[in-house]
C-alpha atoms as a PDB file:
ATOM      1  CA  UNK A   1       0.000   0.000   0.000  1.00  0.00           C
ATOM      2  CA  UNK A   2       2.127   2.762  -0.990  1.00  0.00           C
ATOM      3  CA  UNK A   3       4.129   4.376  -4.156  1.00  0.00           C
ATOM      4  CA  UNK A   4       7.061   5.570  -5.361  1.00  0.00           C
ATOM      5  CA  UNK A   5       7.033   8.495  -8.195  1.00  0.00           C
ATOM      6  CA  UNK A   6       9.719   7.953 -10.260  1.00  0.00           C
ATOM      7  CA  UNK A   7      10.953  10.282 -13.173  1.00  0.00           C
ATOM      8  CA  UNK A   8      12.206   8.791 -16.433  1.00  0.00           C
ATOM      9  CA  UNK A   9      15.410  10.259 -17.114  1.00  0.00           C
ATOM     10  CA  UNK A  10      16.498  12.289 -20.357  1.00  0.00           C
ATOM     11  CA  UNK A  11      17.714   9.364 -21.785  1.00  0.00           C
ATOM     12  CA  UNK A  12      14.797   6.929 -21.788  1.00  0.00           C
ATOM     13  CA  UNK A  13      16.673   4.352 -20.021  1.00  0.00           C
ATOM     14  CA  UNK A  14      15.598   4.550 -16.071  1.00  0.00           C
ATOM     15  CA  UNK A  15      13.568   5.479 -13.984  1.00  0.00           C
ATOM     16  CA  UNK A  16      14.099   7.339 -10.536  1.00  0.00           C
ATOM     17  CA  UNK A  17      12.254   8.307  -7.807  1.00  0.00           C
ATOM     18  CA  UNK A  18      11.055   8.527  -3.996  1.00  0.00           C
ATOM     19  CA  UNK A  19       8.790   6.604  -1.842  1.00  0.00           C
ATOM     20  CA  UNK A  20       5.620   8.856  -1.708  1.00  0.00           C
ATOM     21  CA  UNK A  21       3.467   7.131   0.566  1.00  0.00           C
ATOM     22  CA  UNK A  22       3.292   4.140   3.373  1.00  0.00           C
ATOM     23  CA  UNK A  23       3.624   0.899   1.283  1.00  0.00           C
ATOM     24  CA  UNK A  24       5.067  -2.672   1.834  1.00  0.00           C
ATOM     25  CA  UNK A  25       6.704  -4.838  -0.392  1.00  0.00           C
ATOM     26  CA  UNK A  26       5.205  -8.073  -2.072  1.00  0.00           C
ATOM     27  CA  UNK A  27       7.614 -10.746  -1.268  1.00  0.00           C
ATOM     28  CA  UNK A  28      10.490 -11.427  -4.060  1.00  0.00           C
ATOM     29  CA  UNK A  29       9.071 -13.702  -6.515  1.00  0.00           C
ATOM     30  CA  UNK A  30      12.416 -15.797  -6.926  1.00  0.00           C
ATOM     31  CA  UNK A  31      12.621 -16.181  -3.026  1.00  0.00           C
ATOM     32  CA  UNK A  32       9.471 -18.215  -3.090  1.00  0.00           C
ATOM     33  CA  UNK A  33      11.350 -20.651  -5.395  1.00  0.00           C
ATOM     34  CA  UNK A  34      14.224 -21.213  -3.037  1.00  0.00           C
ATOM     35  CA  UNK A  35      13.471 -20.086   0.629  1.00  0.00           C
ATOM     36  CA  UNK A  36      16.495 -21.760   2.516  1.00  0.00           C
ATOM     37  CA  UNK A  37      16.427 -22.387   6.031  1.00  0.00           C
ATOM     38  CA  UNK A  38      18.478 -19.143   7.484  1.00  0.00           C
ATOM     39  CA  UNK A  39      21.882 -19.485   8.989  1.00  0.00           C
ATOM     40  CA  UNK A  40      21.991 -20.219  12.749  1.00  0.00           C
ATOM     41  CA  UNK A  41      24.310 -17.455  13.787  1.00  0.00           C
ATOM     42  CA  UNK A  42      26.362 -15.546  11.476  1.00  0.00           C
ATOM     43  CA  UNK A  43      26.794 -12.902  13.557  1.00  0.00           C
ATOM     44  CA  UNK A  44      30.306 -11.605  14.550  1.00  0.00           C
ATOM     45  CA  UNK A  45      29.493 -10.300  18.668  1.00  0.00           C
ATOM     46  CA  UNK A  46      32.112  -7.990  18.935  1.00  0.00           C
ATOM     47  CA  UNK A  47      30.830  -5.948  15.268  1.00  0.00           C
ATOM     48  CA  UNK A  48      26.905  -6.405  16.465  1.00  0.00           C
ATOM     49  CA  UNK A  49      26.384  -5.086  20.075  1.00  0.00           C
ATOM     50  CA  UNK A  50      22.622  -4.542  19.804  1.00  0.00           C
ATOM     51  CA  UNK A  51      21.028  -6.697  22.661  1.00  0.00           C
ATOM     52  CA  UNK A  52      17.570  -8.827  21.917  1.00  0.00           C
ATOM     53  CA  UNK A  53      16.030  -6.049  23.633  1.00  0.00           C
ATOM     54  CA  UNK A  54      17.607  -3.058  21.384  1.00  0.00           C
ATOM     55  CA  UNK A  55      16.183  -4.855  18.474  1.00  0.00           C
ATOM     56  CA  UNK A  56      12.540  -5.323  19.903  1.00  0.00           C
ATOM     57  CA  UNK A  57      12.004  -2.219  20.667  1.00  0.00           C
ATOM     58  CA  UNK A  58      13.126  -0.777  16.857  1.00  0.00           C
ATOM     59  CA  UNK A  59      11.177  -2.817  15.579  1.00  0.00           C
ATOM     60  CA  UNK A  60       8.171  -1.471  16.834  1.00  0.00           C
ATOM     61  CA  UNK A  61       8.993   1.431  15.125  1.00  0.00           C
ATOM     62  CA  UNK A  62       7.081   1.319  11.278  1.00  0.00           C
ATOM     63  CA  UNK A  63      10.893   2.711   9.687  1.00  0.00           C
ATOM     64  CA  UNK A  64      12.951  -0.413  10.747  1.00  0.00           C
ATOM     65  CA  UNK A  65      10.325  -2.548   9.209  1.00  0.00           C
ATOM     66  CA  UNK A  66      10.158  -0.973   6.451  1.00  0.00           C
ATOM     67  CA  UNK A  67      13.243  -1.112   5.972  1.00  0.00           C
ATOM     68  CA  UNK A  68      13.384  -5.152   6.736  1.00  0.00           C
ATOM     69  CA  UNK A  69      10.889  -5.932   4.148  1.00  0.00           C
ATOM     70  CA  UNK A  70      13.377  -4.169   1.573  1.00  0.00           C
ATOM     71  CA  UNK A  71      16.457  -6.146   2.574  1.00  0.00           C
ATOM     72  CA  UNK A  72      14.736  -9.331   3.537  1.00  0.00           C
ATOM     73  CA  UNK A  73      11.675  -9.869   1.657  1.00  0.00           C
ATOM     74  CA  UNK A  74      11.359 -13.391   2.609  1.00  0.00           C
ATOM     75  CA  UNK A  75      10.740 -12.686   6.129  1.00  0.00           C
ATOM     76  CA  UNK A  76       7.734 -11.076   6.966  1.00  0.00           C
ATOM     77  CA  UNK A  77       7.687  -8.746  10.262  1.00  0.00           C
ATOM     78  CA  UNK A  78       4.093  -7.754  11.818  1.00  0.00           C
ATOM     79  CA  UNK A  79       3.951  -6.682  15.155  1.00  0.00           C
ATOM     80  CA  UNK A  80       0.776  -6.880  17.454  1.00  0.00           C
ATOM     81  CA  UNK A  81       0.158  -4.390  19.766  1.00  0.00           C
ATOM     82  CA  UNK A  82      -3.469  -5.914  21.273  1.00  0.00           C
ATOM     83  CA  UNK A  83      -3.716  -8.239  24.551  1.00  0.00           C
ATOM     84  CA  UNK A  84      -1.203  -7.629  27.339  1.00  0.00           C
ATOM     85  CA  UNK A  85       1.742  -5.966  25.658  1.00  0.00           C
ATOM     86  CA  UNK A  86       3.359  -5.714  21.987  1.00  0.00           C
ATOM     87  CA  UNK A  87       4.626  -8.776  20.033  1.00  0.00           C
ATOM     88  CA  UNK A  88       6.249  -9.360  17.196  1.00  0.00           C
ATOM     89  CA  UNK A  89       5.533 -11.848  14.718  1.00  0.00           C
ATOM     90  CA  UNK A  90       7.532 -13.266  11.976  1.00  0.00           C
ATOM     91  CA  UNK A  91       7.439 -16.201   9.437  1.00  0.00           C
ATOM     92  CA  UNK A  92       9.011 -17.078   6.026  1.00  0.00           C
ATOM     93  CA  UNK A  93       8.516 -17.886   2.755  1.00  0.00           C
ATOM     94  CA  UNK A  94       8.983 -21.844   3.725  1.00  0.00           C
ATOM     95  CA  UNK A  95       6.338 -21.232   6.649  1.00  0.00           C
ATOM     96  CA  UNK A  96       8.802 -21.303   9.372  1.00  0.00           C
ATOM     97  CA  UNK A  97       7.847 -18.561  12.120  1.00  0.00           C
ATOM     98  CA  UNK A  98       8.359 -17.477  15.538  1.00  0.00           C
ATOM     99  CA  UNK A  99       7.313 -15.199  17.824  1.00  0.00           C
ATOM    100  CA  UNK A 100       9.077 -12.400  20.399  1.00  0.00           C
ATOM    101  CA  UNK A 101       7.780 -10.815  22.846  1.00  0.00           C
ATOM    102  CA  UNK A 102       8.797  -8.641  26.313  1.00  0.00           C
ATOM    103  CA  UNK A 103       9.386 -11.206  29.549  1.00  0.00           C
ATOM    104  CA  UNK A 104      10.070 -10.541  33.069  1.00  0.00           C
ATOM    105  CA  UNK A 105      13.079  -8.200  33.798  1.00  0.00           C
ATOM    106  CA  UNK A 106      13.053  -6.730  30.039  1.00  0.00           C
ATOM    107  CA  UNK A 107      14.116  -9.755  28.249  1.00  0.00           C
ATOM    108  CA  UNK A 108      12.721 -11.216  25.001  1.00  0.00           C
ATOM    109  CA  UNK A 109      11.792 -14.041  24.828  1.00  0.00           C
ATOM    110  CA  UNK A 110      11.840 -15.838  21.601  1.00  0.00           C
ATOM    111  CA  UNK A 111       9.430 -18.850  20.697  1.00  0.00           C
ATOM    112  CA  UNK A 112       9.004 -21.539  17.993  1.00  0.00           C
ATOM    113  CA  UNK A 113      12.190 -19.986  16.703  1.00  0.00           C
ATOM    114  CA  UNK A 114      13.592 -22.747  14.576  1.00  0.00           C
ATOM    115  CA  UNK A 115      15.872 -22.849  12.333  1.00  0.00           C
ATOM    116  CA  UNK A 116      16.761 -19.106  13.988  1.00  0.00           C
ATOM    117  CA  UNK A 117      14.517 -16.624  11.913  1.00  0.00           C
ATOM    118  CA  UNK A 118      14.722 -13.780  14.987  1.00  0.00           C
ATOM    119  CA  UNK A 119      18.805 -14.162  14.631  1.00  0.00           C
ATOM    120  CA  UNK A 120      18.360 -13.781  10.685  1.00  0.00           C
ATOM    121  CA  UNK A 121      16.881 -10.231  11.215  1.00  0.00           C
ATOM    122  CA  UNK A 122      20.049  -8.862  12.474  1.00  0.00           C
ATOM    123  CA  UNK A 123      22.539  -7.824   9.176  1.00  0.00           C
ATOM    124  CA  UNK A 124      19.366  -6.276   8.209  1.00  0.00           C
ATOM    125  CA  UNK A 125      19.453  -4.248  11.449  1.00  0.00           C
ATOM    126  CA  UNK A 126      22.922  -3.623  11.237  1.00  0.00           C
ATOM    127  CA  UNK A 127      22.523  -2.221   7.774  1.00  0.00           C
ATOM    128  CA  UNK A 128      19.784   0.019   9.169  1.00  0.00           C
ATOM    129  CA  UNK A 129      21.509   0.920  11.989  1.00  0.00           C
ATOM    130  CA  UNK A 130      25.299   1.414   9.836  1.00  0.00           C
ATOM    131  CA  UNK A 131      22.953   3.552   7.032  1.00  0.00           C
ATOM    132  CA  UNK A 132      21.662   6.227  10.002  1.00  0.00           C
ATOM    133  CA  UNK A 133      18.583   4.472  10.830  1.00  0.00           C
ATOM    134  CA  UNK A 134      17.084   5.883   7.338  1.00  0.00           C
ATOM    135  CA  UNK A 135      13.185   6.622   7.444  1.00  0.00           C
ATOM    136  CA  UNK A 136      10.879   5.269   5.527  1.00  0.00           C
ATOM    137  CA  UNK A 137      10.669   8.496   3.329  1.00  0.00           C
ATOM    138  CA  UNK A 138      14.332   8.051   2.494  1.00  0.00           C
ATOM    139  CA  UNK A 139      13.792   5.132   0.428  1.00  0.00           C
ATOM    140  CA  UNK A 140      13.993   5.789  -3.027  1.00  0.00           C
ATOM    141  CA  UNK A 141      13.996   3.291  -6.208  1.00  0.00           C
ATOM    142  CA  UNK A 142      15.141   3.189  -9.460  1.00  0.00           C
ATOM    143  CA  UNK A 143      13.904   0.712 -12.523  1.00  0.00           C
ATOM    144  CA  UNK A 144      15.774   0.493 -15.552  1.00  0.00           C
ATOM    145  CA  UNK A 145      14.538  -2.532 -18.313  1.00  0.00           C
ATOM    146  CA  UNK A 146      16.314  -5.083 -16.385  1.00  0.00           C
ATOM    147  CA  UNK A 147      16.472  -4.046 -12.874  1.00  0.00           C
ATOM    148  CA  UNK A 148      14.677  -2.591 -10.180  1.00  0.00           C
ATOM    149  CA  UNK A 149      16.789  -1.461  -7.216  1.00  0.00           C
ATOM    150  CA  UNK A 150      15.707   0.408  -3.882  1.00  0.00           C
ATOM    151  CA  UNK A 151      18.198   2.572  -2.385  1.00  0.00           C
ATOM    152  CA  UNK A 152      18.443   4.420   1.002  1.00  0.00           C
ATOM    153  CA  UNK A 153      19.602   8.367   0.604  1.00  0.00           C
ATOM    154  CA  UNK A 154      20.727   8.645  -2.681  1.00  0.00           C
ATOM    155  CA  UNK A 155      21.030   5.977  -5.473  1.00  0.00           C
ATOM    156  CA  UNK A 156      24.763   6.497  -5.820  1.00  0.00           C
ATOM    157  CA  UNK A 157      24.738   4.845  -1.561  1.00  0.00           C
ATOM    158  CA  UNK A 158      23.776   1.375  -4.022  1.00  0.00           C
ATOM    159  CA  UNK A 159      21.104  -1.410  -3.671  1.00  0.00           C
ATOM    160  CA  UNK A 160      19.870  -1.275   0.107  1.00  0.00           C
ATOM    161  CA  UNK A 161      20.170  -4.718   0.834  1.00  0.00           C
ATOM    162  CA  UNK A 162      21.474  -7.264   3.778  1.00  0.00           C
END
């Protein structure tokens, strides 16, 4: 549910333009087709210091998901905010899910998390958090015959993905 108004350039040959409106992506057709299982822990602890509890709580802010859904489009992100406190839901393309929620003394607590979708959310939050934190309005995209790539800034910053 959104747009972005693009402006074909003198040339004839792209397109180029900025995210107008609220909108989520469809999921990538090609992920459908292969959807592996993510990778337990690829993290590197020392270059990734946000806590379980860092990550919650951006994520119930609309900008980080947004800017999920562009860099991993095979996980979808909802979060619930009815019944006793906010959640956050995900699942795959595959059908995998699990669920995270606040637990006693400010932990998360994750659940059903196999094979690790939570932990496959975080180079997408370190490239959110290592591009500024962009908005949602900072999103831009550009669609040439071939290609259709969403940047974050500018289009020379490259393809926003994690």
């Amino acid at each position: 549910m959104g747009h972005f108004a693009l402006t074909v350039a003198d040339d004839g040959q792209s397109a180029t333009g900025w995210l107008q409106g609220l909108a989520l992506f469809m999921e990538d057709r090609n992920a459908r087709k292969a959807a592996p299982a993510p990778p337990a822990a690829i993290l590197d602890d020392a270059n990734d210091a946000a806590t379980d509890e860092e990550l919650f709580a951006d994520l119930l802010d609309g900008h980080l998901l947004f800017a999920l859904r562009v860099s991993h489009p095979h996980i979808v992100v909802t979060v619930d905010r009815n019944g006793a406190g906010p959640h956050v839901e995900l699942r795959d393309s595959a059908g995998r899910s699990a669920r995270a929620e606040p637990a006693h003394g400010g932990l998360i607590c994750v659940s059903g998390d196999r094979p690790g979708l939570w932990d496959a959310l975080r180079p997408g939050y370190r490239l959110w958090r290592e591009r500024g934190r962009p908005l949602q309005w900072d999103f831009g995209m550009t669609v040439t015959e071939h290609t259709q790539t969403v940047w974050a800034g500018s289009p020379d910053h490259g393809p926003y993905a994690g």
